[in-house]
Protein backbone atom coordinates (compact mmCIF):
# COMPACT_ATOMS: atom_id res chain seq x y z
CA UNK A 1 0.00 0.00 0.00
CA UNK A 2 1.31 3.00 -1.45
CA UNK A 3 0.06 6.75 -1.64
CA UNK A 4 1.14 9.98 -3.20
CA UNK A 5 2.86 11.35 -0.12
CA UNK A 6 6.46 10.10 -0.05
CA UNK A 7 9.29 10.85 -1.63
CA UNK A 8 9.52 10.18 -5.36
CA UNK A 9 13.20 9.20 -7.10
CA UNK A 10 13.59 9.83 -10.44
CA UNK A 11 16.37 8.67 -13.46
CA UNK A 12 17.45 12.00 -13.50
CA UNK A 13 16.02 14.41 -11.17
CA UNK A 14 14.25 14.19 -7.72
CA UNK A 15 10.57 15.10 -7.90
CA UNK A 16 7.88 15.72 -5.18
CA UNK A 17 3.84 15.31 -6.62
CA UNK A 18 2.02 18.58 -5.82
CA UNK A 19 -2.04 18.44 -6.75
CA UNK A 20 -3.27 21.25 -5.09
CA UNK A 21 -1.63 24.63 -3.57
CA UNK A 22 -1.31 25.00 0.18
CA UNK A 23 1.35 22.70 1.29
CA UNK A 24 3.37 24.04 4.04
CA UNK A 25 7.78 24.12 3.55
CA UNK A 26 9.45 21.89 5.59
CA UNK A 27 13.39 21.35 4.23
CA UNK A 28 16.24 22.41 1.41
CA UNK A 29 16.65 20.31 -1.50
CA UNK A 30 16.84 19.82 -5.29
CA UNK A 31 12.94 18.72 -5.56
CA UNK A 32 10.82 19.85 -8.62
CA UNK A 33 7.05 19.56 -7.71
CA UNK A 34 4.19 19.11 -10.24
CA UNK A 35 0.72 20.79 -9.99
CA UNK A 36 -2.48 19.55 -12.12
CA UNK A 37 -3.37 23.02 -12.62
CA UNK A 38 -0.30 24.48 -14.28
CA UNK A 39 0.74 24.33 -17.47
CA UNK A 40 0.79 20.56 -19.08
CA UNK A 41 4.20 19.59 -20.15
CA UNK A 42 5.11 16.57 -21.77
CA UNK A 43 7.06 13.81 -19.57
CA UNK A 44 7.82 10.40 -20.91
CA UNK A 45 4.84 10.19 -23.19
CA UNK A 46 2.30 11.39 -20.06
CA UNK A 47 1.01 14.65 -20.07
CA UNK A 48 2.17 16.24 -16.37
CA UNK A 49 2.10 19.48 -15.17
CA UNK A 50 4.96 21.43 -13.11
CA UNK A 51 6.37 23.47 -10.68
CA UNK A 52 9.53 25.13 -9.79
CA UNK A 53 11.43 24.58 -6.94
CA UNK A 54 10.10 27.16 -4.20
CA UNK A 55 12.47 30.07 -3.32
CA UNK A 56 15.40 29.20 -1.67
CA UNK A 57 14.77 25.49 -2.95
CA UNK A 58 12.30 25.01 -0.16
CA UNK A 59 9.78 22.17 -0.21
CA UNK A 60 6.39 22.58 0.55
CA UNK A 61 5.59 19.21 3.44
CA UNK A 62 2.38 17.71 2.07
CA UNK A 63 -1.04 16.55 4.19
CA UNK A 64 -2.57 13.79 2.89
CA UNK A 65 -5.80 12.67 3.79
CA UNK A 66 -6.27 8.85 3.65
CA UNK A 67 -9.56 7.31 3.82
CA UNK A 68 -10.77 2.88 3.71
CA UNK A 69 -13.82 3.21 5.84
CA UNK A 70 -13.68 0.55 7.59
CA UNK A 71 -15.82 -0.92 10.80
CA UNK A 72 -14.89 -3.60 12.48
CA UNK A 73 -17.73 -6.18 13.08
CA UNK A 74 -20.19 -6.28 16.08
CA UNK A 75 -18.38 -7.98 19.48
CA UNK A 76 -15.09 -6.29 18.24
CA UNK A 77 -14.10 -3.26 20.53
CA UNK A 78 -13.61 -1.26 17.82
CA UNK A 79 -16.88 -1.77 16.51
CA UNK A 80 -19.67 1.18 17.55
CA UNK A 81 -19.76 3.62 14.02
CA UNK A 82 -22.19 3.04 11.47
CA UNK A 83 -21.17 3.03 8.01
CA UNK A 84 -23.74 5.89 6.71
CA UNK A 85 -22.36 8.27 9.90
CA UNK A 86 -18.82 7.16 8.77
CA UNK A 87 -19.58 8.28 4.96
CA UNK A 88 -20.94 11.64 6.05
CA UNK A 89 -17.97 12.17 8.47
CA UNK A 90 -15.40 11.50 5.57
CA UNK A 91 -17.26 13.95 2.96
CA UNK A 92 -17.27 16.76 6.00
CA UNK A 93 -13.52 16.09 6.46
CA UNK A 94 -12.42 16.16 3.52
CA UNK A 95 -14.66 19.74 2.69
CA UNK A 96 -12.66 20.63 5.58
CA UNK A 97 -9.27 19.40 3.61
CA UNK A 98 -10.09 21.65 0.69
CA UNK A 99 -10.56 24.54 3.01
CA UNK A 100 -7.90 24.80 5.22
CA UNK A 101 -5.53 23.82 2.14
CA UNK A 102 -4.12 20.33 2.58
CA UNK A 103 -3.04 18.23 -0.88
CA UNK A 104 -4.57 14.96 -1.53
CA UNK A 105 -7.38 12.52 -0.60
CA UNK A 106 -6.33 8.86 -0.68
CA UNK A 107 -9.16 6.06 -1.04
CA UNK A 108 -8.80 2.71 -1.00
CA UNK A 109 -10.38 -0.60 -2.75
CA UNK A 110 -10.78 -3.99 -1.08
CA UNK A 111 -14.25 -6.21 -1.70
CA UNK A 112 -16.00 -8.60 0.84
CA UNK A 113 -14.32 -7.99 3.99
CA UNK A 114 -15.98 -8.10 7.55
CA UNK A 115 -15.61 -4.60 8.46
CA UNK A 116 -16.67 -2.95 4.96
CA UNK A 117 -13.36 -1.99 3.04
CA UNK A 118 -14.19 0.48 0.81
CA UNK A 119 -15.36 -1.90 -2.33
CA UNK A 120 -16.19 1.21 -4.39
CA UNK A 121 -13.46 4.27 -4.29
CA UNK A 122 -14.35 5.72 -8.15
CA UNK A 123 -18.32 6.00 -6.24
CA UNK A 124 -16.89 7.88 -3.26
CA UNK A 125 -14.03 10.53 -5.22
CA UNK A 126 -16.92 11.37 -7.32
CA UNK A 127 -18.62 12.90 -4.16
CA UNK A 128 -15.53 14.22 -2.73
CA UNK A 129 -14.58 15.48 -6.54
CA UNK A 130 -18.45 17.22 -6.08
CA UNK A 131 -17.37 18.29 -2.92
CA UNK A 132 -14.00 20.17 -3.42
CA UNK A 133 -12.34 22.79 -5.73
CA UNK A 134 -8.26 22.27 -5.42
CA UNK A 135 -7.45 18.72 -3.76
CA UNK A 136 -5.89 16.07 -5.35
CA UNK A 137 -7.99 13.08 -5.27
CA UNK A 138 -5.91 9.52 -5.86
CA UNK A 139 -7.31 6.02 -6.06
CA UNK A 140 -4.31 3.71 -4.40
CA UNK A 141 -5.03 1.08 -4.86
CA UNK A 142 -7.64 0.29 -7.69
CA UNK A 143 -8.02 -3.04 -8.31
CA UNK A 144 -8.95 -2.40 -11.87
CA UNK A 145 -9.35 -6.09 -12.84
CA UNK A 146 -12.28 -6.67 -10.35
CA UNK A 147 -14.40 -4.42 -12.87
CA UNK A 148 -15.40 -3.96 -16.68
CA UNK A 149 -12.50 -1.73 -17.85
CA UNK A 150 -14.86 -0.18 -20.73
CA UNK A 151 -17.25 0.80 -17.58
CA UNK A 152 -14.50 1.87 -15.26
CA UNK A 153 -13.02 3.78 -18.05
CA UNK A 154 -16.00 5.66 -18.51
CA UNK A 155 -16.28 6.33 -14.29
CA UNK A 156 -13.05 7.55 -14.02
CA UNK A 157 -13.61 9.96 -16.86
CA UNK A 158 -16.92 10.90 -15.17
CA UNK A 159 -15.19 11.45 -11.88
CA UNK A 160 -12.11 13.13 -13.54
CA UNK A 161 -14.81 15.98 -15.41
CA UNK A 162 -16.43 16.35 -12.15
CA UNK A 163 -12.72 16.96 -10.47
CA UNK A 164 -11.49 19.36 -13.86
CA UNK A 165 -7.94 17.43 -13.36
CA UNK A 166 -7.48 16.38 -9.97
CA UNK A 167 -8.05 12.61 -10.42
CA UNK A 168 -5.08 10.13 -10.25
CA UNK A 169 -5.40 6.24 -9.94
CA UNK A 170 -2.33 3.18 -9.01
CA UNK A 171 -3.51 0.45 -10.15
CA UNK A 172 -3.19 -2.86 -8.75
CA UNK A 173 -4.48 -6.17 -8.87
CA UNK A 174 -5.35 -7.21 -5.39
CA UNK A 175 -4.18 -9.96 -3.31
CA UNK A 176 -7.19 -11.55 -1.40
CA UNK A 177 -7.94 -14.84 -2.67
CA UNK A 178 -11.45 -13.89 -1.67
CA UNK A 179 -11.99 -11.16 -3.94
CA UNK A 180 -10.49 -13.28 -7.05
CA UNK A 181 -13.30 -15.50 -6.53
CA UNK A 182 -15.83 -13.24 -5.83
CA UNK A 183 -15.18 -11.70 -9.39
CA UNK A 184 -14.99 -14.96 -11.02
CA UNK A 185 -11.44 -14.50 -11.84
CA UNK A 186 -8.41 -16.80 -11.87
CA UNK A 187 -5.69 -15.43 -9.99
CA UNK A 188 -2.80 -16.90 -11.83
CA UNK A 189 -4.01 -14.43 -14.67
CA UNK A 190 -4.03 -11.49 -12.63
CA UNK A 191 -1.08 -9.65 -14.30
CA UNK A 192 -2.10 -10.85 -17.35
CA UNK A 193 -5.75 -9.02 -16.99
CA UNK A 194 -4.04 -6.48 -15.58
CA UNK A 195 -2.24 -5.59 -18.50
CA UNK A 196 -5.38 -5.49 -20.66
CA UNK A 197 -7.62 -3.90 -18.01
CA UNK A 198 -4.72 -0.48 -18.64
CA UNK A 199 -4.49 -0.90 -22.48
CA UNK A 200 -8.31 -1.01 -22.60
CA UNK A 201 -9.12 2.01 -20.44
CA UNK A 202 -6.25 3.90 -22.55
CA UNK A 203 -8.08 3.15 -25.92
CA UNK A 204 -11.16 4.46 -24.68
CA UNK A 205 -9.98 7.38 -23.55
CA UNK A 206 -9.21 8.37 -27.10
CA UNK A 207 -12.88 9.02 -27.60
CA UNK A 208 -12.47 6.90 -31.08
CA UNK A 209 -13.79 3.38 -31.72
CA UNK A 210 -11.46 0.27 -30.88
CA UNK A 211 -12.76 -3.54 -31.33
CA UNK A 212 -12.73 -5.40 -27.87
CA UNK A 213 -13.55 -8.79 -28.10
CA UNK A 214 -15.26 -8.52 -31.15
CA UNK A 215 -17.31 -5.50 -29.93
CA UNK A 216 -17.12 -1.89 -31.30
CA UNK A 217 -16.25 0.19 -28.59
CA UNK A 218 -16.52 3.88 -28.43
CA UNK A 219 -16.41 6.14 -24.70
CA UNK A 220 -17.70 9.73 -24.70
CA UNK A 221 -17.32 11.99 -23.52
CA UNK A 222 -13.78 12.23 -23.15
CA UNK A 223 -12.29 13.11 -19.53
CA UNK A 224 -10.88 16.56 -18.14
CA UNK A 225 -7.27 15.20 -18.52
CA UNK A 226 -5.53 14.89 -22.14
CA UNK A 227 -5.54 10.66 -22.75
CA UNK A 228 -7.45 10.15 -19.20
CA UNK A 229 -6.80 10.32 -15.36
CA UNK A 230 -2.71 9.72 -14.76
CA UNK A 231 -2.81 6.04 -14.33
CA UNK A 232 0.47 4.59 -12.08
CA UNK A 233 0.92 1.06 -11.73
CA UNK A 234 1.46 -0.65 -7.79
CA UNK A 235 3.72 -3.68 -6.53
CA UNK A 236 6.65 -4.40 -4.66
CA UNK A 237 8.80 -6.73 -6.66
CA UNK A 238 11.17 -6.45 -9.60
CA UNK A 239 8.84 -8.34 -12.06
CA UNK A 240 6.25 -5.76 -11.03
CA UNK A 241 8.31 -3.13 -11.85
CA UNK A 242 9.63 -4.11 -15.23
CA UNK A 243 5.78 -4.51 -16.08
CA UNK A 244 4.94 -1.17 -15.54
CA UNK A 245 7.78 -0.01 -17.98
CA UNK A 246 6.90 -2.33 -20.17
CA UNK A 247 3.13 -0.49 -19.98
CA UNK A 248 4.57 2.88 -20.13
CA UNK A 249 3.62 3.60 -16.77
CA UNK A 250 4.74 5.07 -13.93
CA UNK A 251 5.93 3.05 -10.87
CA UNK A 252 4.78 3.23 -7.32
CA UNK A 253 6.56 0.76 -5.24
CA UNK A 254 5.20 -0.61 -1.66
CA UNK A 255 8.21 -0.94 -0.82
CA UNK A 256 11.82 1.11 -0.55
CA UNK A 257 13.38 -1.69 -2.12
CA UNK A 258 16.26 -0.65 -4.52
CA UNK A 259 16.09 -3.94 -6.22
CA UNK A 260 12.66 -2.58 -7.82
CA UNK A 261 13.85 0.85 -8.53
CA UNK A 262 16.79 -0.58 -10.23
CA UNK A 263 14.50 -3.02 -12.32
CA UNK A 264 12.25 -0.53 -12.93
CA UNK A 265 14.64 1.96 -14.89
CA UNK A 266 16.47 -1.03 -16.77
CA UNK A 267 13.28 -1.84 -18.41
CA UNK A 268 12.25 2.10 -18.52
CA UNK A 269 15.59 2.40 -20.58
CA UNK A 270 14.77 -0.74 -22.42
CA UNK A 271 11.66 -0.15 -24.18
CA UNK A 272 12.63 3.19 -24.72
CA UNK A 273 9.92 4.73 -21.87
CA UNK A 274 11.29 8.17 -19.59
CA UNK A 275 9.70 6.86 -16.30
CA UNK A 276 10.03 7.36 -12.86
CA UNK A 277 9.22 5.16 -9.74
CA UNK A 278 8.34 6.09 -6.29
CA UNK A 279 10.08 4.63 -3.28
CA UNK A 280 8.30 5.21 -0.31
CA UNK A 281 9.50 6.47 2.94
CA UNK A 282 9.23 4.84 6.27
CA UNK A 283 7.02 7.29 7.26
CA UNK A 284 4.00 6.64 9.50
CA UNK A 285 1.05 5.88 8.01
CA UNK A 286 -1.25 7.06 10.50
CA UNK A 287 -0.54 10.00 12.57
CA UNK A 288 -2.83 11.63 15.46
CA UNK A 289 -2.06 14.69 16.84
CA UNK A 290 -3.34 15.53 20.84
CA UNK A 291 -1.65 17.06 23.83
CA UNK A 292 -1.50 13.78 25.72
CA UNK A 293 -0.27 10.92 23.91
CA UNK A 294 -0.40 8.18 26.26
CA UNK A 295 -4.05 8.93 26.69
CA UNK A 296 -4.63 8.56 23.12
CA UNK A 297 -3.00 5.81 22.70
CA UNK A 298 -5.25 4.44 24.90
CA UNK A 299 -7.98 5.49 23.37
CA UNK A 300 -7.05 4.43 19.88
CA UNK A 301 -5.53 1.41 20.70
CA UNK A 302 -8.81 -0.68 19.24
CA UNK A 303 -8.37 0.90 16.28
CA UNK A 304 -5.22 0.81 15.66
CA UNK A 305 -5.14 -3.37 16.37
CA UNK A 306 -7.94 -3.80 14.09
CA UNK A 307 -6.08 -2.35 11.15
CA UNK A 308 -2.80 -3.72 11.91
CA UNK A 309 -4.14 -7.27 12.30
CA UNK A 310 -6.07 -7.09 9.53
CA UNK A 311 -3.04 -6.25 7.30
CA UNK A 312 -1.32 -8.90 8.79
CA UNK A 313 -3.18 -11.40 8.11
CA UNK A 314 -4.01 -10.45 4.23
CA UNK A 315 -0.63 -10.63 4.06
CA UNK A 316 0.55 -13.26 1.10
CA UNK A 317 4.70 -15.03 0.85
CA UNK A 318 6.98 -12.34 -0.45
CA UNK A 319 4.50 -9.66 -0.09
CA UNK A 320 6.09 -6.55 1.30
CA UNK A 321 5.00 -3.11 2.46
CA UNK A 322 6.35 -0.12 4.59
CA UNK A 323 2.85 -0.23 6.52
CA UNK A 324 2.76 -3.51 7.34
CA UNK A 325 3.30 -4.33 10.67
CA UNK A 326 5.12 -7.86 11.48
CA UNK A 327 4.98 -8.43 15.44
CA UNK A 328 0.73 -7.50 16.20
CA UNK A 329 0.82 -9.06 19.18
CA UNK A 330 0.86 -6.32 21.95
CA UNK A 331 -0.17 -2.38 21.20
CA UNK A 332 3.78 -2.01 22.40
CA UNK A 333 4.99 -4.10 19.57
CA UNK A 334 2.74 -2.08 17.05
CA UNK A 335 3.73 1.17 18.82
CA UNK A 336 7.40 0.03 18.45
CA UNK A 337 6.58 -0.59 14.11
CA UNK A 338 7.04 2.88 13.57
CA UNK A 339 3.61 2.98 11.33
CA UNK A 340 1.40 4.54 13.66
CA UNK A 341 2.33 8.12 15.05
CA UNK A 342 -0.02 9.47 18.46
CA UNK A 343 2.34 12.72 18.38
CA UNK A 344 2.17 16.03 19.70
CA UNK A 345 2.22 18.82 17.39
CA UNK A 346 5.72 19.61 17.87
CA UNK A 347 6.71 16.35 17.19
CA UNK A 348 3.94 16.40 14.09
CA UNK A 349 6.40 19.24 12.93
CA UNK A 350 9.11 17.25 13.21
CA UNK A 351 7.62 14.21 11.11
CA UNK A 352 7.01 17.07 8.58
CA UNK A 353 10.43 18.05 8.12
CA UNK A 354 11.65 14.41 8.76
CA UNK A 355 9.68 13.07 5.44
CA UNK A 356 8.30 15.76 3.68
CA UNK A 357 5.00 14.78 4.19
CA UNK A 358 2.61 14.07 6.56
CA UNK A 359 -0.45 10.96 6.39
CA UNK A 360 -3.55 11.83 8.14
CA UNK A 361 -5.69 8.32 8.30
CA UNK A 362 -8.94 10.12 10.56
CA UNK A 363 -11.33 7.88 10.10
CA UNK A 364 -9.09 4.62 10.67
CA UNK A 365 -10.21 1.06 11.81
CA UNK A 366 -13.35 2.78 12.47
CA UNK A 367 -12.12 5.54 14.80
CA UNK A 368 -15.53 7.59 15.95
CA UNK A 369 -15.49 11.05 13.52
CA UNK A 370 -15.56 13.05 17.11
CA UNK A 371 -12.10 11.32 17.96
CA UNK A 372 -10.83 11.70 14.89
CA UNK A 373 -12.08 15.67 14.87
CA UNK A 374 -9.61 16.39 17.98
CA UNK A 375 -6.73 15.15 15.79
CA UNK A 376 -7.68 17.95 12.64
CA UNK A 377 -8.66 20.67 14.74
CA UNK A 378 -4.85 20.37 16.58
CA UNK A 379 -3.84 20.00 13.15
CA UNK A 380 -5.48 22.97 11.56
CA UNK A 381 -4.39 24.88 14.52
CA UNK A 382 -0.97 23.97 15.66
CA UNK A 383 0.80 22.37 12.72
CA UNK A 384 0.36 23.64 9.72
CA UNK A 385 0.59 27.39 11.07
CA UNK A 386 4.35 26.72 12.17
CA UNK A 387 4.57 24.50 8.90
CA UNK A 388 3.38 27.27 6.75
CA UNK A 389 5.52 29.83 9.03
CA UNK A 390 2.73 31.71 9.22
């Protein structure tokens, strides 16, 4: 699991994704930042937009907003939120995003889980798309294969004319043997249906006619974006990587392997494809800000197990992720993973400058919306003042 808040490494230059204005400086470097509603430049065959490099080489920290809406099942001690008051709460936070000037909302696709993983994210950005003017709204991951990729081709265009731009999707396969067979599909062809699910969303966003399967296909209207929403591809191993080159894609890894960079730019420079792949950080990927932590921890702790278990036990052989935690057996050992931050907001500041970026996951394992409010409000009013130096 992947999303567009870490650090991006490039073949030739370090870049930083910027959809939206308002992100807040936090360190010096050579970082070039891109922005959906500048100028479109071309960039290995993908049309991308871009920034200079702040002032004084300054990078603006971004605040992401992640959302899976998830509630664990009745007799679970996480479990009191109901999924309608869960919805609302996300649409109201992320309103509250676009206001106070954070950068991108995150949502997530599983199907048939106990506590309600999001099965439909391209359903729920097209309300938050409704619901917001500048942020970035990404789709990490989509499993594209679980759907008709004529019909999701034509909902992401929807979605990305509702958003004028803002829209970006990484898509993936999945890994649940569950969902395979609750789509019918054979999951030794995953990849393979992968690979058609992207070149068949591609040809319809040309707006012209292409045969599929002995069908004349033809999608209209076109979307907001040049050749469709920026599509990334997701994984965590070499073979994964050389696949998206092979695609033309770009590459975010789940990992900060260098193995898969390295593959990744060998086939880039192989079929001839200017690429670049994103390593993530080891950043947290949940972070709650309060003046008391070890109360909150307390208080989240529920929450917190639910997703990390969860995780854990989705987990397939040779699967790898920054957020996954390994030892779930005690809130210490999950504390000690480094993926979930309870943090002041001077130390919020510091995770800023530390990474560049900050992961706000509110509404996590089913964390009540008041609970999570506490977090944004400290947010809104003690971090990304000092962030923005303001």
């Amino acid at each position: 699991m992947w999303w567009m808040s870490q650090k991006y490494a490039c073949e030739q230059v370090k870049c930083h994704p910027r959809w939206g204005s308002g992100g807040s400086r936090a360190r010096r470097s050579r970082w070039v930042r891109f922005d959906t509603r500048s100028s479109l430049s071309e960039v290995g065959g993908v049309k991308m937009s871009w920034f200079d490099v702040d002032d004084g080489g300054t990078l603006m920290a971004m605040v992401i907003m992640r959302y899976d809406l998830r509630i664990p099942p009745p007799g679970s001690p996480a479990h009191g939120v109901t999924a309608s008051g869960q919805y609302a709460a996300c649409l109201e936070q992320v309103r509250w995003a676009d206001r106070v000037g954070l950068d991108m909302v995150v949502l997530s696709e599983h199907h048939g889980t106990d506590d309600g993983f999001m099965p439909a994210p391209v359903t729920l950005a097209a309300a938050v798309a409704a619901s917001t003017e500048r942020i970035g709204i990404n789709i990490s991951a989509a499993l594209v294969i679980m759907h008709d990729p004529v019909r999701l081709a034509e909902q992401l265009a929807t979605v990305d004319l509702i958003a004028k731009g803002r829209m970006s999707v990484i898509c993936g396969t999945g890994y649940r043997q569950e969902e395979f067979e609750m789509a019918g599909l054979d999951f030794k062809n995953r990849f393979a249906d992968l690979e058609r699910s992207v070149s068949v969303m591609r040809q319809a966003w040309t707006g012209e006619y292409f045969d599929l399967d002995g069908r004349r296909i033809k999608v209209r209207p076109l979307p907001h974006t040049p050749g469709g929403p920026m599509l990334l591809m997701g994984g965590s191993t070499p073979v994964a990587a050389r696949r998206a080159a092979r695609l033309h894609c770009f590459f975010s890894a789940a990992n900060n392997d260098p193995a898969v960079a390295d593959a990744y730019r060998e086939e880039c420079e192989k079929v001839g494809f200017k690429g670049f792949v994103m390593l993530p950080a080891n950043a947290p990927g949940f972070i709650h800000v309060t003046d008391d932590p070890e109360r909150d921890w307390n208080r989240l702790a529920p929450y917190i197990m639910h997703e990390a278990r969860s995780y854990g036990e989705w987990q397939r052989p040779g699967q790898s992720s920054v957020v996954h935690v390994h030892n779930t057996e005690t809130l210490d050992d999950v504390k000690a993973s480094g993926v979930y931050a309870v943090v002041t907001p001077d130390e919020c500041v510091a995770l800023a400058n530390k990474f560049g970026s900050l992961t706000m996951h509110p509404l996590m394992g089913g964390i009540p919306p008041e609970l999570a409010q506490e977090s944004l409000d400290r947010l809104e009013r003690d971090v990304l003042p000092v962030l923005r130096g303001s």
